[in-house]
C-alpha atoms as a PDB file:
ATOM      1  CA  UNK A   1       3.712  22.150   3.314  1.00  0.00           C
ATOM      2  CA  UNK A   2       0.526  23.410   4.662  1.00  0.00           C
ATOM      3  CA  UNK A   3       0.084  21.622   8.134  1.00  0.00           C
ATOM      4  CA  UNK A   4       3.886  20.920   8.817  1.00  0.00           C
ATOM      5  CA  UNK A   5       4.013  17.372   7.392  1.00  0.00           C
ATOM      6  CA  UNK A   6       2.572  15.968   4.452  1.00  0.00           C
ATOM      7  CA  UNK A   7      -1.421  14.380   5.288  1.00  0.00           C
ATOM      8  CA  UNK A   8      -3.198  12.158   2.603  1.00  0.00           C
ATOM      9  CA  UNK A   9      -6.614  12.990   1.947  1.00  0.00           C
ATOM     10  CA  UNK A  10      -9.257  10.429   2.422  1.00  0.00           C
ATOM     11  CA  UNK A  11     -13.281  10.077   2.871  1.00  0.00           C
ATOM     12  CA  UNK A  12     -12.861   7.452   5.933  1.00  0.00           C
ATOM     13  CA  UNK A  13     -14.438   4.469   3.285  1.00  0.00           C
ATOM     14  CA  UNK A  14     -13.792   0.894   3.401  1.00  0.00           C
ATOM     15  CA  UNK A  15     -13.543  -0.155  -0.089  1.00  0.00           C
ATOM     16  CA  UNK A  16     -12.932  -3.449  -2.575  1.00  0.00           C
ATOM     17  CA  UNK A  17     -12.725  -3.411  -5.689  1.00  0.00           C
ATOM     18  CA  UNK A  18     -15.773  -4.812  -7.444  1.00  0.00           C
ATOM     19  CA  UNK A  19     -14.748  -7.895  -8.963  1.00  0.00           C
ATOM     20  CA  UNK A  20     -16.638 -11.041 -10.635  1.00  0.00           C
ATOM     21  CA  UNK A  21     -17.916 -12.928  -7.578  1.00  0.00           C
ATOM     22  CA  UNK A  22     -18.602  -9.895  -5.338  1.00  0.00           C
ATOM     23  CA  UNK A  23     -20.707  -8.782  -8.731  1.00  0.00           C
ATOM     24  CA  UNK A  24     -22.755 -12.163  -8.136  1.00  0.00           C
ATOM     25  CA  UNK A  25     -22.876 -12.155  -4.471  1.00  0.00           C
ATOM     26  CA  UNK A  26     -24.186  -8.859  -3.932  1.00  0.00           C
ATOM     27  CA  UNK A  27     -26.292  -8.589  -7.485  1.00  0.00           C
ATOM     28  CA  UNK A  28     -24.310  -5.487  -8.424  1.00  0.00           C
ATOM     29  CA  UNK A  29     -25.744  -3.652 -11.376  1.00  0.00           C
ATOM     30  CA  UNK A  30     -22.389  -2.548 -12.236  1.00  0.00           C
ATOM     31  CA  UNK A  31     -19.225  -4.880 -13.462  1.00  0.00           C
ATOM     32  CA  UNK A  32     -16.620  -2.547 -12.081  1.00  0.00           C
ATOM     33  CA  UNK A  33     -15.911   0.224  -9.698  1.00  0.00           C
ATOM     34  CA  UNK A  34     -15.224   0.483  -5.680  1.00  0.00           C
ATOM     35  CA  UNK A  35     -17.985  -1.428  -3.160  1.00  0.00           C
ATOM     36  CA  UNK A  36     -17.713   0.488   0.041  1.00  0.00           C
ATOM     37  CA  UNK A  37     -18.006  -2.605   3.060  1.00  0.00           C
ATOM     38  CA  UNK A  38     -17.759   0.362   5.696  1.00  0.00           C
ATOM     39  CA  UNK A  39     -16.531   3.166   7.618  1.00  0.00           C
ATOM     40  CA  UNK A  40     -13.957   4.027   9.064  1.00  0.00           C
ATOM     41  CA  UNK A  41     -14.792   5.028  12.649  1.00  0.00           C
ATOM     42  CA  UNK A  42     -13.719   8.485  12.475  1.00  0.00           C
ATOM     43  CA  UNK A  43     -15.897   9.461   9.392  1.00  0.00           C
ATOM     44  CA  UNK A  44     -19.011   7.013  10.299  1.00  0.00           C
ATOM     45  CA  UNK A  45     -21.027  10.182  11.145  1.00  0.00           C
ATOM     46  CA  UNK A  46     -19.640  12.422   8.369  1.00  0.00           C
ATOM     47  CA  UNK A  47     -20.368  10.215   5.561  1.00  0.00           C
ATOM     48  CA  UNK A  48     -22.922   7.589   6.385  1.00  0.00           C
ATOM     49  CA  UNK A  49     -25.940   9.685   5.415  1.00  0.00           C
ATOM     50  CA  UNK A  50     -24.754  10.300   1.520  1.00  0.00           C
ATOM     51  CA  UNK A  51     -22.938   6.943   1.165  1.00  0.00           C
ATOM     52  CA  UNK A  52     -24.030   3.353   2.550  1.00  0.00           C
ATOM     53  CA  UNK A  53     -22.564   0.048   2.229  1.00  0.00           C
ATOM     54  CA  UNK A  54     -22.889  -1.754  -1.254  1.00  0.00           C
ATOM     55  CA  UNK A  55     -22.929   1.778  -2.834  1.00  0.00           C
ATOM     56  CA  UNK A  56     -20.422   1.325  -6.256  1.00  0.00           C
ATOM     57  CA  UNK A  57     -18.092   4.552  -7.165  1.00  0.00           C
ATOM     58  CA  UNK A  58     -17.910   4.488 -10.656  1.00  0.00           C
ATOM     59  CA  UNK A  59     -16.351   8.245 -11.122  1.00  0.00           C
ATOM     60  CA  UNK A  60     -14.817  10.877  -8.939  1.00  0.00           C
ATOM     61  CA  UNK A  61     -14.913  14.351 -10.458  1.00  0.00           C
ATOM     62  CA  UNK A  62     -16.196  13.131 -14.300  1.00  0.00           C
ATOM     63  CA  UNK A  63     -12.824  10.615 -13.385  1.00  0.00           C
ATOM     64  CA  UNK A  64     -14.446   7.169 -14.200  1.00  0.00           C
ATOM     65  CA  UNK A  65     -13.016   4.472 -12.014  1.00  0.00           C
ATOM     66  CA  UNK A  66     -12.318   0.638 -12.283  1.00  0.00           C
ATOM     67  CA  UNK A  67     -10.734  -0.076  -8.584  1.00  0.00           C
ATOM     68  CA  UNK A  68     -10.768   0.461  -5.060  1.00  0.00           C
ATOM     69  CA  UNK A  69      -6.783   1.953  -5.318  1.00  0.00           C
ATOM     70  CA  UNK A  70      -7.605   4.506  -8.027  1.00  0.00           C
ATOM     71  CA  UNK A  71     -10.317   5.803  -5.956  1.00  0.00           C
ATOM     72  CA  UNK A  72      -7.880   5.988  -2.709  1.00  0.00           C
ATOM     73  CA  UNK A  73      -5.057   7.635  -5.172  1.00  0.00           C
ATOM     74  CA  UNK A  74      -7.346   9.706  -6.437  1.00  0.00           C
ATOM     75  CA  UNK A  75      -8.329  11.084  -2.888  1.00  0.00           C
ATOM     76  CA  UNK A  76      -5.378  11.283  -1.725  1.00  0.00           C
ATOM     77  CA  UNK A  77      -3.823  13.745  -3.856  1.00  0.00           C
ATOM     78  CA  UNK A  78      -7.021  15.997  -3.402  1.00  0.00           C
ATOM     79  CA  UNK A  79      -6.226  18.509  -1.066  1.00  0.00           C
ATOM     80  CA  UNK A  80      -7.891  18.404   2.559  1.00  0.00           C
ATOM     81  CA  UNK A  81     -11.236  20.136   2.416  1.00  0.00           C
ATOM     82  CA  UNK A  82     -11.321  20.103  -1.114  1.00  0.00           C
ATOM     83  CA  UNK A  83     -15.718  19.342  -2.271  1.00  0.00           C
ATOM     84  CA  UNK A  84     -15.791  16.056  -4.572  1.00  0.00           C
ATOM     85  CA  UNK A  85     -18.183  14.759  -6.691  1.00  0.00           C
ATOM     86  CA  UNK A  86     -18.868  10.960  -6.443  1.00  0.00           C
ATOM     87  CA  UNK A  87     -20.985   8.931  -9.265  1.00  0.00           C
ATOM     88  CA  UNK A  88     -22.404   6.099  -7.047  1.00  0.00           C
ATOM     89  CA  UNK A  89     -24.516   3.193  -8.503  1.00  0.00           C
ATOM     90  CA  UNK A  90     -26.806   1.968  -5.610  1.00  0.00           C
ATOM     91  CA  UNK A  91     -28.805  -1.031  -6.530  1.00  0.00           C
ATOM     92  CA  UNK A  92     -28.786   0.010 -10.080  1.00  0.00           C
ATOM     93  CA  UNK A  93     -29.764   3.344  -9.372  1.00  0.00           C
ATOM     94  CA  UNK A  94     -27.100   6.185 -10.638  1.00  0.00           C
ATOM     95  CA  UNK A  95     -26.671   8.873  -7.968  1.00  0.00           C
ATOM     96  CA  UNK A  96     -23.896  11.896  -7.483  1.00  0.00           C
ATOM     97  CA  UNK A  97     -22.776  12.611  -4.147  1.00  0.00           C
ATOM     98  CA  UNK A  98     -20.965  15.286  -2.528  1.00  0.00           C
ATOM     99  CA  UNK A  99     -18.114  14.292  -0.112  1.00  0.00           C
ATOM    100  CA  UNK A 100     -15.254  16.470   1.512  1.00  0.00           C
ATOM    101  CA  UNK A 101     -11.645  15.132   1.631  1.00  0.00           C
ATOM    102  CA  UNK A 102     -10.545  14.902   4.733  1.00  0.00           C
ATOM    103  CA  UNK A 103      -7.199  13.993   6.673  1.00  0.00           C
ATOM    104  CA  UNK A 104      -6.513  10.160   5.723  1.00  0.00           C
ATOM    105  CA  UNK A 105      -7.304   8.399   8.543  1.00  0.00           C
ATOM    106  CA  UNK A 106      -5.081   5.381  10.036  1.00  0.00           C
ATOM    107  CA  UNK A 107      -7.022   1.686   9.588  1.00  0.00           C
ATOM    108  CA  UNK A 108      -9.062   0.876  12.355  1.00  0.00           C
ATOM    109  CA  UNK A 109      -8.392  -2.294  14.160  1.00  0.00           C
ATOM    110  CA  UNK A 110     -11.717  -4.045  13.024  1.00  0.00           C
ATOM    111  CA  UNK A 111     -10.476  -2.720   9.256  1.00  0.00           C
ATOM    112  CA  UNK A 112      -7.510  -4.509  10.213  1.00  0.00           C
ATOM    113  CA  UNK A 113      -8.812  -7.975  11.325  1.00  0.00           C
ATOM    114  CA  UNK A 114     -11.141  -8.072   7.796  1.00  0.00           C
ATOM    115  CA  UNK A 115      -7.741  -6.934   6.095  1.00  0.00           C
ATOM    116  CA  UNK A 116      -6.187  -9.915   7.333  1.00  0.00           C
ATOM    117  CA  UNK A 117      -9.175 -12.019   6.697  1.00  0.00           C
ATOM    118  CA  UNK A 118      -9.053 -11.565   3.090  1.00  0.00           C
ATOM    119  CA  UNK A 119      -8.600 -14.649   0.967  1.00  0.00           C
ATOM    120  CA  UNK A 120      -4.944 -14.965  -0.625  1.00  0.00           C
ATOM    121  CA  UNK A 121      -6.875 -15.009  -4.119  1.00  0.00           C
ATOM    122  CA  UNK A 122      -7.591 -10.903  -4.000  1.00  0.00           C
ATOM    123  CA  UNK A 123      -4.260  -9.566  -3.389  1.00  0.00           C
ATOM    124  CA  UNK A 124      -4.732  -5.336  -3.561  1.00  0.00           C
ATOM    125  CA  UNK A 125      -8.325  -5.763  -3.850  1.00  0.00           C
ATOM    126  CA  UNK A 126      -9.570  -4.080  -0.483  1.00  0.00           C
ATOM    127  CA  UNK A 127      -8.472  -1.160   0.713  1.00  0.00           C
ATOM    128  CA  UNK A 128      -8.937   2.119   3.061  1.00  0.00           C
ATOM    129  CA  UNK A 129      -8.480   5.381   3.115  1.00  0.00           C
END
């Protein structure tokens, strides 16, 4: 174990998984994938410029992806500094993006008051990483 203890990796996103009505809502192009809603506050700086909110992952690494957990498994077993490539759709637009793994970071508490939020009708659909 590299850093004395075993550390998830993680890009600092706050992600749902894109499901029927958040497809409608926010005219998504795409029917599936991860929305990001935010950042987490330790990675708002790192990432914001590449990634915004309502940007869908569809793939990491060629990986295509259906879900907001398979893109925080996925990360998470990358190893910290490790250069991935992200297939974002942004309003319909198909872009690649280059993000670094970095330590998983704990939920914020504003991550945690929208966590609790969450209607009882999308259990597992939001998560963080």
């Amino acid at each position: 174990i590299q850093y004395g203890k075993v550390l998830r990796g993680g890009l600092g996103l706050d992600l749902i998984t894109v499901y029927p009505p958040l497809v409608e809502r926010y005219k998504l192009k795409v029917p599936r994938g991860a929305m990001v809603l935010g950042y987490l506050k330790t990675a708002r700086d790192k990432i914001k410029s590449r990634i915004q909110k309502r940007d869908v992952i569809t793939s990491i690494n060629g990986v295509r992806v259906s879900s907001a957990r398979q893109v925080i498994n996925y990360i998470a077993q990358q190893p910290i500094g490790k250069v991935v490539r992200l297939r974002i759709n942004r309003s319909g637009s198909e872009i690649s993006v280059s993000a670094v793994v970095r330590r998983q970071s704990l939920l914020s508490s504003k991550s945690k008051e929208r966590l609790q939020r969450m209607p009882d009708y999308l259990p597992d659909s939001r998560h963080h990483d």
